[in-house]
Structures are given as C-alpha cells and as structure tokens.
N, C-alpha and C. Protein backbone atom coordinates (compact mmCIF):
# COMPACT_ATOMS: atom_id res chain seq x y z
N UNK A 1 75.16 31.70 -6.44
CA UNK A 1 75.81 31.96 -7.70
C UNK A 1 75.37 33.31 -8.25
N UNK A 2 74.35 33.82 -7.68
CA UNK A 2 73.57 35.20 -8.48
C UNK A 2 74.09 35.98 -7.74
N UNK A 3 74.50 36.20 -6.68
CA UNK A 3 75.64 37.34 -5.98
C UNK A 3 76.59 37.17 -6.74
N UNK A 4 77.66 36.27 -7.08
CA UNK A 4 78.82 36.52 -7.60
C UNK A 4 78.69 36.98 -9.38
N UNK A 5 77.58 36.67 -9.72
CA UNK A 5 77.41 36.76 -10.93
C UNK A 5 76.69 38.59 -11.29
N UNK A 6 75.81 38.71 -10.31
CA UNK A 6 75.08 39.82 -10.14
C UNK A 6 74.54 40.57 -8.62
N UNK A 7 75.30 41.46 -8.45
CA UNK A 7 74.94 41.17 -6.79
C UNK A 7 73.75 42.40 -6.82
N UNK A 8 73.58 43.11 -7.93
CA UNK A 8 72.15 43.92 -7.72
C UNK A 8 71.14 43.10 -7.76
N UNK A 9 71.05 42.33 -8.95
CA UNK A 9 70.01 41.28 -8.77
C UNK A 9 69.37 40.68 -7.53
N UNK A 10 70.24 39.77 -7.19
CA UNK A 10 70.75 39.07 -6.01
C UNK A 10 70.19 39.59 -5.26
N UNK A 11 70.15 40.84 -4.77
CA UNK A 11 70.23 41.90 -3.65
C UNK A 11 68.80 41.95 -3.46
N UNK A 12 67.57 42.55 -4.88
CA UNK A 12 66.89 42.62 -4.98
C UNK A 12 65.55 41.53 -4.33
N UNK A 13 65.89 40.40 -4.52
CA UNK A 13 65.50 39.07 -4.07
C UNK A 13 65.96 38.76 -3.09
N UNK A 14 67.09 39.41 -1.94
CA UNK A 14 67.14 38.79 -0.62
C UNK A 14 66.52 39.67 0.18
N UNK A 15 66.58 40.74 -0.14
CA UNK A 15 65.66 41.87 0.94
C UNK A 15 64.48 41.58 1.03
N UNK A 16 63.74 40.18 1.49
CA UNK A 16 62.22 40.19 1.49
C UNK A 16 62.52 39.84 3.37
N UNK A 17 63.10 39.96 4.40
CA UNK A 17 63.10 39.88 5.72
C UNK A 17 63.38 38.72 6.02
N UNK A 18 64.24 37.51 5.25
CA UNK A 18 63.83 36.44 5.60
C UNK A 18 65.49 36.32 5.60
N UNK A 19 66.14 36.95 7.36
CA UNK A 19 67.83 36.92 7.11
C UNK A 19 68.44 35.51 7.60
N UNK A 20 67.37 34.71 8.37
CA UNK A 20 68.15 33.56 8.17
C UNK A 20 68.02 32.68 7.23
N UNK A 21 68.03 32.42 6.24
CA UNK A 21 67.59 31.76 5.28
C UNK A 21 69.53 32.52 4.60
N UNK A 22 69.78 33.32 4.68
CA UNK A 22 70.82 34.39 4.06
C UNK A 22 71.97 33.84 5.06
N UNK A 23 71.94 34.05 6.42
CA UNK A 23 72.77 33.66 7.50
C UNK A 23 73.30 31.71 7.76
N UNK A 24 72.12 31.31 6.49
CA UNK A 24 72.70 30.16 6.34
C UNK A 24 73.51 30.00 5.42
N UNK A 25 73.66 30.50 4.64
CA UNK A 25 74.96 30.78 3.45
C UNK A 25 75.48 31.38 4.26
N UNK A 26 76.03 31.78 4.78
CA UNK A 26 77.15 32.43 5.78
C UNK A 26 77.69 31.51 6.34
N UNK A 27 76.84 30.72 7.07
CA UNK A 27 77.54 29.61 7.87
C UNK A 27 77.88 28.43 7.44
N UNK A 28 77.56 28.33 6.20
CA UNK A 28 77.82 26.90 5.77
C UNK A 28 79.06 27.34 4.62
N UNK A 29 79.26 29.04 4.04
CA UNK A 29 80.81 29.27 3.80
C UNK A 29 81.51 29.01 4.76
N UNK A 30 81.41 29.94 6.04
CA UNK A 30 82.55 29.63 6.68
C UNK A 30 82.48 28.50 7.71
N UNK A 31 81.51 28.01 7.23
CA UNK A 31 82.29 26.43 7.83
C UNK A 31 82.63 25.52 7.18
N UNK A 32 82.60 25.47 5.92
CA UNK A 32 83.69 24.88 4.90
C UNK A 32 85.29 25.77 4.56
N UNK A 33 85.15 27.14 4.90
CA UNK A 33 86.26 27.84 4.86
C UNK A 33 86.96 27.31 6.05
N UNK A 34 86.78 27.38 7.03
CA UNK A 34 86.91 26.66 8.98
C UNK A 34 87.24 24.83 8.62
N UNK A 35 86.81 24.55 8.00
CA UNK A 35 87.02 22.93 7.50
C UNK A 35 88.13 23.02 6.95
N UNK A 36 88.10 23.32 5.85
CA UNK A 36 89.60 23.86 4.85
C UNK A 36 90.90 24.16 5.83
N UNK A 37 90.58 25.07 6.36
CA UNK A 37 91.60 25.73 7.33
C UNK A 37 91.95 23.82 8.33
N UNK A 38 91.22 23.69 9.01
CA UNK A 38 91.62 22.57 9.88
C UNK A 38 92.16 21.21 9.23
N UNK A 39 91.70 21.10 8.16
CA UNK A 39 92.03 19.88 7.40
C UNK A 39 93.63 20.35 7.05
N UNK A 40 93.87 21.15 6.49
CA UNK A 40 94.86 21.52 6.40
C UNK A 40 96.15 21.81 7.32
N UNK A 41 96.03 22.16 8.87
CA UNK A 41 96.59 22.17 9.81
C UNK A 41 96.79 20.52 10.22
N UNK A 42 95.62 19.60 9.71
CA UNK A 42 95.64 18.46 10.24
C UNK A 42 97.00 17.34 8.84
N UNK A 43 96.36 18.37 7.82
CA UNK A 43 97.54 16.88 6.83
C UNK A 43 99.17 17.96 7.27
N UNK A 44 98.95 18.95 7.52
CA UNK A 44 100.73 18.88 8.06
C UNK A 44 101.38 18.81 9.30
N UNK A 45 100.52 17.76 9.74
CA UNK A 45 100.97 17.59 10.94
C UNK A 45 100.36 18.16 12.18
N UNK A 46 100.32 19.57 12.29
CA UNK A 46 100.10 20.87 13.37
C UNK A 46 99.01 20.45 14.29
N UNK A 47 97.63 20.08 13.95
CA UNK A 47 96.78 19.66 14.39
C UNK A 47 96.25 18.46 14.58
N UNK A 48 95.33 18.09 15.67
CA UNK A 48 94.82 16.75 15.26
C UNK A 48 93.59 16.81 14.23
N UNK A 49 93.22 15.24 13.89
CA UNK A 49 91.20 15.19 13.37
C UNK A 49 90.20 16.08 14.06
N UNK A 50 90.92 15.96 15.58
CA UNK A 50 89.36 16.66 16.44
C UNK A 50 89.20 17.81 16.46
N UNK A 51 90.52 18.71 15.85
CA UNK A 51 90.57 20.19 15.98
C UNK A 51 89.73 20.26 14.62
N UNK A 52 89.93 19.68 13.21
CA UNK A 52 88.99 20.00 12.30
C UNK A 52 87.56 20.20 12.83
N UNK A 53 87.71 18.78 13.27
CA UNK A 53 85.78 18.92 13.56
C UNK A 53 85.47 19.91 14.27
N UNK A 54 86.49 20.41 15.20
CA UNK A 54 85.60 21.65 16.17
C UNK A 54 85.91 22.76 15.95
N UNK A 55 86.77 22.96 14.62
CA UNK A 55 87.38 24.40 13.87
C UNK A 55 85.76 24.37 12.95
N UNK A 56 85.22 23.34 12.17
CA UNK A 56 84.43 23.36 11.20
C UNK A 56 83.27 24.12 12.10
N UNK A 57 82.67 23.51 13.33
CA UNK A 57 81.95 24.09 14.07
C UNK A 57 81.47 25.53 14.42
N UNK A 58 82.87 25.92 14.73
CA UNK A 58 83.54 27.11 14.87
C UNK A 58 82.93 27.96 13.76
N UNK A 59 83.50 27.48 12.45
CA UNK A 59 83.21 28.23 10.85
C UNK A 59 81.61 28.61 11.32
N UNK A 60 81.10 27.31 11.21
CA UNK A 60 79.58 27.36 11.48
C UNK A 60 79.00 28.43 12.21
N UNK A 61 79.37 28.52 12.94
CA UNK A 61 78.84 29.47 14.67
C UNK A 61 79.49 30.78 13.91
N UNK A 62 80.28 30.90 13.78
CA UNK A 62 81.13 32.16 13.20
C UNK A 62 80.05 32.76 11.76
N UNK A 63 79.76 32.45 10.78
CA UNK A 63 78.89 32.34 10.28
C UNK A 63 77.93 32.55 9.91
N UNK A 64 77.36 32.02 10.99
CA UNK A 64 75.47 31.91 11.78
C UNK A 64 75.61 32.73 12.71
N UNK A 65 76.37 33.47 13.42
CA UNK A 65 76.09 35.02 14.35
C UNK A 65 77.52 35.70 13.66
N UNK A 66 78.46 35.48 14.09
CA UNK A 66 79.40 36.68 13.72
C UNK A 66 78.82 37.99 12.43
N UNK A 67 78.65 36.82 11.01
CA UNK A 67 78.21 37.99 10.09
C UNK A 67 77.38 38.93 10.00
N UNK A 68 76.03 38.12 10.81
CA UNK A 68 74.45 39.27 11.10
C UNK A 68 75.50 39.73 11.89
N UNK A 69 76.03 39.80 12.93
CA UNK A 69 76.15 40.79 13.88
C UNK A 69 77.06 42.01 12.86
N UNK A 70 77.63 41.68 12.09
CA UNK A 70 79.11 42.75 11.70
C UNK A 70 77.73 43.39 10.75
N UNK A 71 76.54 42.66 10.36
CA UNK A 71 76.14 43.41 9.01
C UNK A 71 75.09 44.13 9.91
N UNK A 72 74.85 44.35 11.42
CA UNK A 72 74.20 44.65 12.25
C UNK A 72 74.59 46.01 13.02
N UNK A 73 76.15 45.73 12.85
CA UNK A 73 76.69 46.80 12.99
C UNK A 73 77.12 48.03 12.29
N UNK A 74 77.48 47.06 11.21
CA UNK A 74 77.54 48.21 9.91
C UNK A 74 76.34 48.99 9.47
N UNK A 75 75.31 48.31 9.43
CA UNK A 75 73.88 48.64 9.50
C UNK A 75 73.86 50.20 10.47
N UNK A 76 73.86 49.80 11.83
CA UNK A 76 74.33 51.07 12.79
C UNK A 76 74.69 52.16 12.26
N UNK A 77 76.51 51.89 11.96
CA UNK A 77 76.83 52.38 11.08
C UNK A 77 76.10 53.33 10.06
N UNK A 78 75.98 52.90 9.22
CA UNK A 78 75.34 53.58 7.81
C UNK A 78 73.75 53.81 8.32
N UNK A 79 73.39 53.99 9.31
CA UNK A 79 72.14 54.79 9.95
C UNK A 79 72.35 56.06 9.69
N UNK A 80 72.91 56.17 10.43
CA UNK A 80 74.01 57.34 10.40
C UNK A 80 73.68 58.49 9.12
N UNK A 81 74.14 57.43 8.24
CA UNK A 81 74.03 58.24 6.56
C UNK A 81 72.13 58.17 6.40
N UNK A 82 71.58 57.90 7.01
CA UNK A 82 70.44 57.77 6.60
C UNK A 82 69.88 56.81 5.53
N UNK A 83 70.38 55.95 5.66
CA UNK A 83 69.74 54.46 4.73
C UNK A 83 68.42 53.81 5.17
N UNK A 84 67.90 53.48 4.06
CA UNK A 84 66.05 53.34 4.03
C UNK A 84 66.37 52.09 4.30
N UNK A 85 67.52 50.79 4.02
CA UNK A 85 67.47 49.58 4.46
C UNK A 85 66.93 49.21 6.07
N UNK A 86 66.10 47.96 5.67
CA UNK A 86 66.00 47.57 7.15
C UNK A 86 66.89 46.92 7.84
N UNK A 87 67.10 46.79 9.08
CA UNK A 87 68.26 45.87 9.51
C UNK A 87 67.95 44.43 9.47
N UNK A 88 66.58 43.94 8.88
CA UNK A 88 66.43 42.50 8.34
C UNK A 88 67.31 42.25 6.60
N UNK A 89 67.30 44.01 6.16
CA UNK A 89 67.57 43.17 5.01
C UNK A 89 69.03 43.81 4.42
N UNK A 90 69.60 44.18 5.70
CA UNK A 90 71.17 44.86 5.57
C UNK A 90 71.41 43.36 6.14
N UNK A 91 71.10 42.36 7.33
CA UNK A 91 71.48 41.77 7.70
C UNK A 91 71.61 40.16 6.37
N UNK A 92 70.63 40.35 6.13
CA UNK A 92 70.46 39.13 4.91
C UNK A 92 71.45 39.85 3.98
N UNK A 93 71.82 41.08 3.21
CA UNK A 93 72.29 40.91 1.88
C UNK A 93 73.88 40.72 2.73
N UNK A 94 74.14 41.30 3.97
CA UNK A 94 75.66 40.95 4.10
C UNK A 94 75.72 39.42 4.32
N UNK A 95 75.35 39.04 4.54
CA UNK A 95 75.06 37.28 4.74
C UNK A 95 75.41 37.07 3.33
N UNK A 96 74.55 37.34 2.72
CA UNK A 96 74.18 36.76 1.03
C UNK A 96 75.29 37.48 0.17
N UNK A 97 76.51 38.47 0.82
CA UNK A 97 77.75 38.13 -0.14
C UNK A 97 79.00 37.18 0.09
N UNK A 98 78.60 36.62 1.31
CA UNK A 98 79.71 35.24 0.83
C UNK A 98 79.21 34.20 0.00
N UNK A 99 77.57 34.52 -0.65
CA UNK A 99 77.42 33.07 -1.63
C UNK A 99 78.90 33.03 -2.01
N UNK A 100 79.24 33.54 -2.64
CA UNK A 100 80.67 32.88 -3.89
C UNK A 100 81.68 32.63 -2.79
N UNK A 101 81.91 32.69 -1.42
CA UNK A 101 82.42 32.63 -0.13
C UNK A 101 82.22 30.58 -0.08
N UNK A 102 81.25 30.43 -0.59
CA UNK A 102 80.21 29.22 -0.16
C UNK A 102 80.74 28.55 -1.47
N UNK A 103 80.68 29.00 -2.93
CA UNK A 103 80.97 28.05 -3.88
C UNK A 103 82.38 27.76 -4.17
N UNK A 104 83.46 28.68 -4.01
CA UNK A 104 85.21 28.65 -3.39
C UNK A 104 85.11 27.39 -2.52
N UNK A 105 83.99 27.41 -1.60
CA UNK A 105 84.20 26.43 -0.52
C UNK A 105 84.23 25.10 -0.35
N UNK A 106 83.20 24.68 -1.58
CA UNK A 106 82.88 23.48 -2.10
C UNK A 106 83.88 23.14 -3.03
N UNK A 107 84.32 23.63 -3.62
CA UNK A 107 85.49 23.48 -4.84
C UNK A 107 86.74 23.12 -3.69
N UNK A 108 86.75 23.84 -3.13
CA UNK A 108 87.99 23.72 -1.87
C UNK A 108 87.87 22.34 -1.31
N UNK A 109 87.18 22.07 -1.21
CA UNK A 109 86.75 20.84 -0.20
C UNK A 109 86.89 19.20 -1.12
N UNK A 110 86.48 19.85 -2.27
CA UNK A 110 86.67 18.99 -3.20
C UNK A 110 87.86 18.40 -3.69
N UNK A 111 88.76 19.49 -4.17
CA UNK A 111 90.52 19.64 -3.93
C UNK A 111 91.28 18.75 -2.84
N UNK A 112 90.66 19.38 -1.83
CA UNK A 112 91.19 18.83 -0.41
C UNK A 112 90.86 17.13 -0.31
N UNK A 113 89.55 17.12 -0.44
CA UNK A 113 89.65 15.57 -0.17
C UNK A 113 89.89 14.98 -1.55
N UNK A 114 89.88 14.90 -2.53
CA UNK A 114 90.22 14.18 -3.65
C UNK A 114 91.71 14.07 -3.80
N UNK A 115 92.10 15.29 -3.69
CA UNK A 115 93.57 15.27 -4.73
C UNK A 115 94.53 15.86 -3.54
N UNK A 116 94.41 15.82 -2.30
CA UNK A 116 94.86 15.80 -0.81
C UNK A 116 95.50 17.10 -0.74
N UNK A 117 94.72 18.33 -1.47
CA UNK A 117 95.79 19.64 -1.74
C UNK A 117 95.34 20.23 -0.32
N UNK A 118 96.39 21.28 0.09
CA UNK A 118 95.92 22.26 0.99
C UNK A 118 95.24 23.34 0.23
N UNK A 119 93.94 23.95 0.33
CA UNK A 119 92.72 24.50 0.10
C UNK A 119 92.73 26.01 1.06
N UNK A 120 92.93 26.33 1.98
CA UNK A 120 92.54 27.07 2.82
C UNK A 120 92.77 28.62 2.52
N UNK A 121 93.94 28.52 1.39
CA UNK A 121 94.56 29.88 1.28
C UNK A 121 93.53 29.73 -0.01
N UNK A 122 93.49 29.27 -0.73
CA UNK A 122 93.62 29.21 -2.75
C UNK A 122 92.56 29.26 -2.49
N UNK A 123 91.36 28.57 -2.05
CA UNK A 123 90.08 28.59 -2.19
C UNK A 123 89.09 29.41 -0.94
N UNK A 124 89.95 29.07 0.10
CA UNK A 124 89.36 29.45 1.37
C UNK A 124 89.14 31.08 1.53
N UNK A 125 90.30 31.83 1.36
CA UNK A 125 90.49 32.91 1.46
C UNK A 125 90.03 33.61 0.34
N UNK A 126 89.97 32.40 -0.66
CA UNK A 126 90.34 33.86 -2.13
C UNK A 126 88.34 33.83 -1.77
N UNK A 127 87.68 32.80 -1.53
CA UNK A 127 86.24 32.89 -1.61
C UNK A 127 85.40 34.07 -0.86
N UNK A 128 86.71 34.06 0.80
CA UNK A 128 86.53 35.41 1.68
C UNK A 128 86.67 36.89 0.88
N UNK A 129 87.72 37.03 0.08
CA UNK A 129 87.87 37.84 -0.54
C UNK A 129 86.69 38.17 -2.08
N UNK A 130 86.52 37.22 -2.56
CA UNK A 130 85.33 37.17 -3.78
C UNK A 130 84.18 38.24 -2.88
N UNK A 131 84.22 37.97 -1.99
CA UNK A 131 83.04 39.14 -1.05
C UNK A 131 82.89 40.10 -1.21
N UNK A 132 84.30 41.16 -1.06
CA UNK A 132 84.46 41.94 -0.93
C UNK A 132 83.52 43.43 -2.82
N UNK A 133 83.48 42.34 -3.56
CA UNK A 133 83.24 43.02 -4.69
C UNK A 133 81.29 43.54 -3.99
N UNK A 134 80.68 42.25 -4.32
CA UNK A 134 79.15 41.86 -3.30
C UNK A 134 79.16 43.02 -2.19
N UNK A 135 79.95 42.82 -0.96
CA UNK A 135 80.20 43.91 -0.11
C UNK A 135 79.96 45.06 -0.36
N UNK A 136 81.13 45.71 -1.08
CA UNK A 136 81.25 47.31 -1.77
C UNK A 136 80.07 47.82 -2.35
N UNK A 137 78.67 46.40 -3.01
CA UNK A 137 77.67 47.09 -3.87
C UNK A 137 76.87 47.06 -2.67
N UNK A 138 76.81 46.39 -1.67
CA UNK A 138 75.61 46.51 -0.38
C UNK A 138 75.73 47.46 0.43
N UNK A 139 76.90 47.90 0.24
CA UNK A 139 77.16 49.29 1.15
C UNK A 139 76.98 50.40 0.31
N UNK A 140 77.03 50.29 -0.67
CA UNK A 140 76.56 51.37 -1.95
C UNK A 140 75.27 51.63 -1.67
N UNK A 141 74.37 50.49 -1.65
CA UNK A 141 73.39 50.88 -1.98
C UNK A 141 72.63 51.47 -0.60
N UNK A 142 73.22 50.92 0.41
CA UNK A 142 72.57 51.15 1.46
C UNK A 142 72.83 52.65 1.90
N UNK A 143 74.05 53.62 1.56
CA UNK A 143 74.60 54.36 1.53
C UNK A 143 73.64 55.54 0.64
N UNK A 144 73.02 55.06 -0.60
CA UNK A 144 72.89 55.92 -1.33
C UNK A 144 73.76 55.98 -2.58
N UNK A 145 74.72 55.42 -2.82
CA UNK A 145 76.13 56.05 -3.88
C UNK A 145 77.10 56.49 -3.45
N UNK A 146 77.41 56.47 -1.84
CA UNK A 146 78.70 56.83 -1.39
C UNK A 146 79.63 55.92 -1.76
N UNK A 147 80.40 56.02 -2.58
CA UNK A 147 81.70 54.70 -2.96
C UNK A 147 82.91 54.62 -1.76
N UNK A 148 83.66 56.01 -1.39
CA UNK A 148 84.22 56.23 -1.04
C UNK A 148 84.04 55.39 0.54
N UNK A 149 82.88 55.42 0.90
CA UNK A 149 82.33 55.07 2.15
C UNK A 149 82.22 53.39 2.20
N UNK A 150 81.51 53.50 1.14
CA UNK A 150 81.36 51.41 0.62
C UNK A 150 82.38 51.03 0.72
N UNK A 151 83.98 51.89 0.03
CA UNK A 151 85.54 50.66 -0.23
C UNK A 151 85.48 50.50 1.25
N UNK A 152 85.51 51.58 1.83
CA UNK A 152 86.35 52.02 3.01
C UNK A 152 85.16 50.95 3.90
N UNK A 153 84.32 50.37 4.40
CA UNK A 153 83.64 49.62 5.15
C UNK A 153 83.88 48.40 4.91
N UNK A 154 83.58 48.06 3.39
CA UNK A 154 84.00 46.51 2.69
C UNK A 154 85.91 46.59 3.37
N UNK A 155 86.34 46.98 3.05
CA UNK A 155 88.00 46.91 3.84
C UNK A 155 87.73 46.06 5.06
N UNK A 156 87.28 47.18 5.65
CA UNK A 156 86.98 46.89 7.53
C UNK A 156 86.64 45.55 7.62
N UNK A 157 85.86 45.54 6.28
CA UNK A 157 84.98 44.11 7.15
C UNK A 157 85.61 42.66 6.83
N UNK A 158 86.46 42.88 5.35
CA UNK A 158 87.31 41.98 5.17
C UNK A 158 88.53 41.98 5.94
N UNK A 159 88.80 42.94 6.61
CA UNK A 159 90.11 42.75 7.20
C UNK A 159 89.98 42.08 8.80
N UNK A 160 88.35 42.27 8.87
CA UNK A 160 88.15 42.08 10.32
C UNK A 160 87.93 40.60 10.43
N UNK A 161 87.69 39.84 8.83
CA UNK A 161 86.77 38.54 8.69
C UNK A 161 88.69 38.06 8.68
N UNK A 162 89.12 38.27 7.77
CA UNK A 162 91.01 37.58 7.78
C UNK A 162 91.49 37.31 9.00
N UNK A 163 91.46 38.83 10.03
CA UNK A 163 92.15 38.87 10.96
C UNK A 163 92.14 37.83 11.46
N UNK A 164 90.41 37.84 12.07
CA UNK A 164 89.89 36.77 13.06
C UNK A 164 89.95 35.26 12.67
N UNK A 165 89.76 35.03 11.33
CA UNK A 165 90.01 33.67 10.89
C UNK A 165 91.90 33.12 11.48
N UNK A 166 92.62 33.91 11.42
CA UNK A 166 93.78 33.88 11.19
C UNK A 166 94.09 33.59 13.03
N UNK A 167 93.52 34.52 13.69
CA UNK A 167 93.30 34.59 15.12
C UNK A 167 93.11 33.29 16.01
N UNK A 168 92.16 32.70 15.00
CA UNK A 168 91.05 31.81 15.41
C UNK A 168 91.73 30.59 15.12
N UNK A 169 92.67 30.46 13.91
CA UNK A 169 92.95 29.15 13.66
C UNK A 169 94.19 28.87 14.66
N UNK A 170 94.80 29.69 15.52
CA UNK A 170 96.09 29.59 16.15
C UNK A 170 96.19 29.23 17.48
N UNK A 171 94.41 28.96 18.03
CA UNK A 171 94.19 28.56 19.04
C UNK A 171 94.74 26.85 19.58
C-alpha cells in the first residue's frame, strides 16, 4: 500500500538487499492477475478449471523470475547512465511497484468470486498499469532525474508486461 500511496518512501525501505522478500509481491500480483485472467477464460466458456490452475502458476513463476529479471535488465540498462543502485535493490524496488499490482488483485478476485464478474481487464490490468506511476519514480531515481529516460523505460516495461500477459493467455 506504501508504493501506491508513496513510492519514495516505499523505495527508501525496500533497498535494504532483501529482493526476495520484494519478488514475492511480484508473484503473488501476478498470480492473482494470471488467476483473474483464467477464471475468466474459464466462466466464458474458452477454457477449462485446469487451465486456471496452471495459468495462476504461470502468474506465479512469471512474477517470481520474469520481474527480477526485466528489473535486472533494466538495471544493465541504466548502468550505463551510471546509477549508484545496486542490482539487489533495483531488483527489489521493481518488484515492489506492483504492490498496488497485488491490491487491484485481491479486489479482483474478490469481484470474481463473489459477484461472478470478469476481473481481468478492470482490475487485472488496470493494477498492471497502477505500476507504471511506482516504475517512472524507480527509474528516476536510479537515473539521477532523467524523466525523459524513466517514461521512456516504464513504457517498455509495461508494454512488455501486457504484451506477454496477452501472449501467454492464448496458449
């Protein structure tokens, strides 16, 4: 909730090296985002039960490596510019901006099984997208104050997280 609310704060308190602890909010968004998505393929028909359970999985694993790796790379990346971040704690704060990724998710899930709505776009996505604000300040800072550089990476990385979700669910 302190990323979406404050992501300097936030930021301040995840950079102590401890990125899986961060990479578990990653994976437990997108594997309620990955849940959402399958439950949803499953009440219209498209899919079966078993594809949820092994789409949710999926979220999970996706998650728990995909994000360190993209915030591993971006990291790379913004070497480049000369950023004092370590890659323990570029890897934890990109982790630690889908918290609000994670609370979309629960609300979603909640929707979904209570009141039998499809979730995946309204909550699922918009939670992927809530990132992108979190994003733009971790690349800021890691950057130095390059903005121009932060939109332009936060883009990449949301467009790369949509694509593949989108990719992924069509299997």
């Amino acid at each position: 909730m302190g990323m979406m609310l404050s992501p300097a704060g936030a930021l301040k308190g995840a950079l102590d090296g401890r990125w899986y602890i961060s990479a578990a909010v990653s994976a437990l968004a997108f594997g309620l985002f990955f849940l959402q998505t399958g439950l949803d393929l499953y009440k219209t028909g498209q899919k079966g039960f078993f594809f949820a359970v092994l789409f949710t999985g999926l979220g999970l694993l996706y998650g728990a490596v995909i994000i360190p790796l993209l915030g591993s790379l971006f990291w790379g990346v913004i070497k480049m510019a000369k950023t004092k971040m370590s890659l323990n704690q570029a890897v934890s704060a990109f982790c630690l901006c889908y918290s609000g990724a994670l609370i979309y998710g629960l609300f979603g899930l909640v929707f979904s099984l209570a009141l039998g709505w499809r979730t995946a776009v309204a909550f699922g996505v918009t939670g992927v997208l809530w990132a992108t604000g979190p994003m733009i300040h971790t690349i800021r800072r890691m950057t130095e104050g390059k903005t121009a550089l932060s939109v332009f990476l936060a883009t990449v990385a949301g467009l790369t997280i949509l694509v593949s979700w989108s990719l992924f669910s069509k299997i």
